[in-house]
N, C-alpha and C. Protein backbone atom coordinates (compact mmCIF):
# COMPACT_ATOMS: atom_id res chain seq x y z
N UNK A 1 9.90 -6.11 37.92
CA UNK A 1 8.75 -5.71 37.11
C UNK A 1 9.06 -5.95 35.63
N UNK A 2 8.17 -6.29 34.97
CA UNK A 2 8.63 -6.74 33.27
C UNK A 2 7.42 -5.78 32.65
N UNK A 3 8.53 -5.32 31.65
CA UNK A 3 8.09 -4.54 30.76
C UNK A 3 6.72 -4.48 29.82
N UNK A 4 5.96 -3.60 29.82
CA UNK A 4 4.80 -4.39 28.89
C UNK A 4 5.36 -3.74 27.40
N UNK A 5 6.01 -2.74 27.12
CA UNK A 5 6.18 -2.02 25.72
C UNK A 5 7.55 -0.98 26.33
N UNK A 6 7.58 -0.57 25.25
CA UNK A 6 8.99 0.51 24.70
C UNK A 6 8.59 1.71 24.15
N UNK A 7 8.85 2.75 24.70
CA UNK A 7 8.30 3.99 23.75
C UNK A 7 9.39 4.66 22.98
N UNK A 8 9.15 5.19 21.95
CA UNK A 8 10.11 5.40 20.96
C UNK A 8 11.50 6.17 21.74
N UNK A 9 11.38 6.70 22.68
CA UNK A 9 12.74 7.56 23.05
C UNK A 9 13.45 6.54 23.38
N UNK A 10 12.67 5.27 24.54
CA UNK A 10 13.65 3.95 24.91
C UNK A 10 13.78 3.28 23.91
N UNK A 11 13.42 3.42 22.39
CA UNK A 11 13.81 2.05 22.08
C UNK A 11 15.17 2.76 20.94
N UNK A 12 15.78 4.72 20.45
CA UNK A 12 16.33 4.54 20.19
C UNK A 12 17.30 5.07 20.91
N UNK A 13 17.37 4.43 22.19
CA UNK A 13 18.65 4.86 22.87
C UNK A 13 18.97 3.18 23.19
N UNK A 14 18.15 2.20 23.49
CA UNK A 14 18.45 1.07 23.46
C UNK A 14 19.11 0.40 21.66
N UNK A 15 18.32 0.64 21.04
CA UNK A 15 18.89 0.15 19.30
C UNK A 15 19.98 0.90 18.94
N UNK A 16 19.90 2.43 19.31
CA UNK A 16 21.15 2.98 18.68
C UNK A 16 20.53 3.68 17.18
N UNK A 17 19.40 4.09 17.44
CA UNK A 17 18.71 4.85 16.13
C UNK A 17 18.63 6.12 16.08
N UNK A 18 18.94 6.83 15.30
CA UNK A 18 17.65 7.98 15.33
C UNK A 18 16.38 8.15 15.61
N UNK A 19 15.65 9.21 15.82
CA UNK A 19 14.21 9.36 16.03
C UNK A 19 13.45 9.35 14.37
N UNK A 20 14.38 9.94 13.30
CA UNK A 20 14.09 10.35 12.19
C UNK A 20 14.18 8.53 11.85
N UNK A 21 15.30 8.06 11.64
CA UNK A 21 15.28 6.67 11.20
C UNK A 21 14.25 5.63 11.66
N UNK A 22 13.62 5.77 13.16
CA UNK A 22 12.76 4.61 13.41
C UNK A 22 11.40 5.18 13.00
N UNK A 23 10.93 6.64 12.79
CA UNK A 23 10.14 7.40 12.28
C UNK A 23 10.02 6.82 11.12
N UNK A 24 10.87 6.93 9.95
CA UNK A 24 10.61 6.27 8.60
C UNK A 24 10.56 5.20 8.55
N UNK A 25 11.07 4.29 9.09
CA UNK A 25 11.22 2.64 9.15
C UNK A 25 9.73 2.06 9.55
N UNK A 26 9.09 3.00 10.62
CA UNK A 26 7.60 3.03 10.51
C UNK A 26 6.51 3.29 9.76
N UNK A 27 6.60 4.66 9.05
CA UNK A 27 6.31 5.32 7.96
C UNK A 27 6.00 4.21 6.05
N UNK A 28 7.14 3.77 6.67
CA UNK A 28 7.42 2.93 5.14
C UNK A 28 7.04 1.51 5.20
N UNK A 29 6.76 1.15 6.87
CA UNK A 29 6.04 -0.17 6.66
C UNK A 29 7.51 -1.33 7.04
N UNK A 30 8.53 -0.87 7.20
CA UNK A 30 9.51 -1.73 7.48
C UNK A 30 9.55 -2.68 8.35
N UNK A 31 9.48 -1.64 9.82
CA UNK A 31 9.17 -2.39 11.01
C UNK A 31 8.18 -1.39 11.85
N UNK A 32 7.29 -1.70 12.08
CA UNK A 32 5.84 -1.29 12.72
C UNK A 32 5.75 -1.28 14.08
N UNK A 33 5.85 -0.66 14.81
CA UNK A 33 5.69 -1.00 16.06
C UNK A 33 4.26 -2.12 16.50
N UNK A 34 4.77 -2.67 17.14
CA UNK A 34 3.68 -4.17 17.20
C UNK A 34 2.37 -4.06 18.25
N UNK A 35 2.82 -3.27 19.53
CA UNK A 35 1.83 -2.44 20.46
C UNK A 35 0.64 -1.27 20.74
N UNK A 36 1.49 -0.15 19.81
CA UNK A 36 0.51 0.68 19.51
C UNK A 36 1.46 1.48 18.64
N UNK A 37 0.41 2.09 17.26
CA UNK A 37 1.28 2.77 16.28
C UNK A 37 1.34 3.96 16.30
N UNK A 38 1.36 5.15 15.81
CA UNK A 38 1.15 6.18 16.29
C UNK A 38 0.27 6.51 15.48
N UNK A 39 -0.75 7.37 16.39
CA UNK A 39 -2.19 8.25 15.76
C UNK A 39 -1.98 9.71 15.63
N UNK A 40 -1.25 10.51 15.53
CA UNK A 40 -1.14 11.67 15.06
C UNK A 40 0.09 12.22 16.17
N UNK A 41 -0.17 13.73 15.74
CA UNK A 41 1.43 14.09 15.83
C UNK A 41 1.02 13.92 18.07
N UNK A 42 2.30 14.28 18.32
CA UNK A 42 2.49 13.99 19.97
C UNK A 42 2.05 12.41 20.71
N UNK A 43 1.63 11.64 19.62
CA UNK A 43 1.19 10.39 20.12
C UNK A 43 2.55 9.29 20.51
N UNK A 44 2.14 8.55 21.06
CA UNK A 44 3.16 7.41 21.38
C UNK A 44 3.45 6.05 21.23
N UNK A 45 3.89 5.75 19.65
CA UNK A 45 4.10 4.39 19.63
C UNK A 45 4.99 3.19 20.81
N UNK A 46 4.71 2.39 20.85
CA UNK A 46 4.85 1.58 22.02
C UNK A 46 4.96 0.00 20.86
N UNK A 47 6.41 -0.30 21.26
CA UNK A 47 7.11 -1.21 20.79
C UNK A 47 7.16 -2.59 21.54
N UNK A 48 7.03 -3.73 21.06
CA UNK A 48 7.67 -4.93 22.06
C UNK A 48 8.63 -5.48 21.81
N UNK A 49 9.57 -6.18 22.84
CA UNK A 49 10.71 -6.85 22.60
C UNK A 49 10.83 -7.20 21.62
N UNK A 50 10.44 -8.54 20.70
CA UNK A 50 10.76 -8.61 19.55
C UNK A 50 10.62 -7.37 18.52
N UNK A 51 10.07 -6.62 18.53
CA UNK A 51 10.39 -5.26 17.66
C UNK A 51 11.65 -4.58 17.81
N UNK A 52 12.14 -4.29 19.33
CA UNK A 52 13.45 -4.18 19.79
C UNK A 52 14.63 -5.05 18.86
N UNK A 53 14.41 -6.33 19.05
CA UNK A 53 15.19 -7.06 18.60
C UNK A 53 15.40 -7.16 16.76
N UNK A 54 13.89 -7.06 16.15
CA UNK A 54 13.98 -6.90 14.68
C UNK A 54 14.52 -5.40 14.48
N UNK A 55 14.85 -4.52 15.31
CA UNK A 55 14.85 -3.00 15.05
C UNK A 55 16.80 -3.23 14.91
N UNK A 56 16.98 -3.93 16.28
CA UNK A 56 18.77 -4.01 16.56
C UNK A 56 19.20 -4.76 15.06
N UNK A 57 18.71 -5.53 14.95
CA UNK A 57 19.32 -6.23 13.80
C UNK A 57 19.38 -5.67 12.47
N UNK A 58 17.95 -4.90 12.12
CA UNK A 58 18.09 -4.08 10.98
C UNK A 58 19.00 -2.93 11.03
N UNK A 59 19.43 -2.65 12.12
CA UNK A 59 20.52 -1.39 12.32
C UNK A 59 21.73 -1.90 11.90
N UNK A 60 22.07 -3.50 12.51
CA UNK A 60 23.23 -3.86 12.33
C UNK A 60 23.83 -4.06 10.79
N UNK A 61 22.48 -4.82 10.14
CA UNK A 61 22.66 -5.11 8.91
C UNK A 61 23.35 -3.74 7.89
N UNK A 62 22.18 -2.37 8.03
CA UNK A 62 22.56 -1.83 7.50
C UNK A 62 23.67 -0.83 7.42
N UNK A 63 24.28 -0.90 9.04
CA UNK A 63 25.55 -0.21 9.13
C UNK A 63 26.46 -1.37 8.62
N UNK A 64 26.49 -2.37 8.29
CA UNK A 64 27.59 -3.43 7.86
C UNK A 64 27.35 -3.24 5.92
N UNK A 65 26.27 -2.47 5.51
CA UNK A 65 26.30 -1.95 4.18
C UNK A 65 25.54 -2.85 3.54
N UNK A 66 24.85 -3.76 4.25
CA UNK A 66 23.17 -4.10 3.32
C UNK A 66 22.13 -3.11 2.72
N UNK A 67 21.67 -3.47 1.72
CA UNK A 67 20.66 -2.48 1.58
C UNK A 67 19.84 -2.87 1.88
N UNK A 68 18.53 -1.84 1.72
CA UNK A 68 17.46 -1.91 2.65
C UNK A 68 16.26 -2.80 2.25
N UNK A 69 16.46 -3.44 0.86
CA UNK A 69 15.55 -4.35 0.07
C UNK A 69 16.65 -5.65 0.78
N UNK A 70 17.28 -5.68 0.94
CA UNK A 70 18.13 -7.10 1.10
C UNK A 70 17.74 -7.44 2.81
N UNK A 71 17.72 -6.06 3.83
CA UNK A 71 17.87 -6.14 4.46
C UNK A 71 15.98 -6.74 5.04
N UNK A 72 14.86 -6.03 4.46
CA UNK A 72 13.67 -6.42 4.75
C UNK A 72 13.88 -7.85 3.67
N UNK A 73 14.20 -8.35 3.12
CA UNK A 73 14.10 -9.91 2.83
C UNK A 73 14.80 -10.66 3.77
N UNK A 74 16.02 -9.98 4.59
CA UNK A 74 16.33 -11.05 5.46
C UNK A 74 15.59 -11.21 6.69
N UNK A 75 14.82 -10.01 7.10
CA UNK A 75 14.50 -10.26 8.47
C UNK A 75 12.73 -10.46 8.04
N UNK A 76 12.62 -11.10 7.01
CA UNK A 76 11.09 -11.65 6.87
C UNK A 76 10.39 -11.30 6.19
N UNK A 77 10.40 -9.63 5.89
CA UNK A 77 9.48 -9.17 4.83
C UNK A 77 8.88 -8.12 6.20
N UNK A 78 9.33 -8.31 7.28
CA UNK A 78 8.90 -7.19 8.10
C UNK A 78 7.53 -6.35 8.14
């Protein structure tokens, strides 16, 4: 069976995030969930693979000590 989306609990136990970190990273426009965003509180954003994948990489970058302006210019402008 293939996945249609990711809901925020799978995607930070798969990335390795916080709930607070992919919360703001949304919040601020970084990386958006691409499926569905969230509409108020108890709702459920729903992520797709490539969001997964732009999410892993922005983790990596910034635990290797990019900042977070360097890090949204490398992965596109996000």
């Amino acid at each position: 069976m293939v996945k249609d989306g990711f809901t925020a609990g799978e995607v930070i136990r798969i990335v390795g995030i916080s709930y607070w970190q992919l919360d703001h990273w949304d919040r601020s426009g970084f990386i958006k969930p691409s499926l569905e965003g969230a509409s108020g509180k108890g709702s459920e954003r729903q992520y797709n693979f490539l969001d997964l994948v732009q999410l892993r990489v922005a983790k990596m970058l910034r635990d290797s000590g990019v900042s977070l302006g360097r890090t949204k210019k490398g992965l596109g402008g996000c």
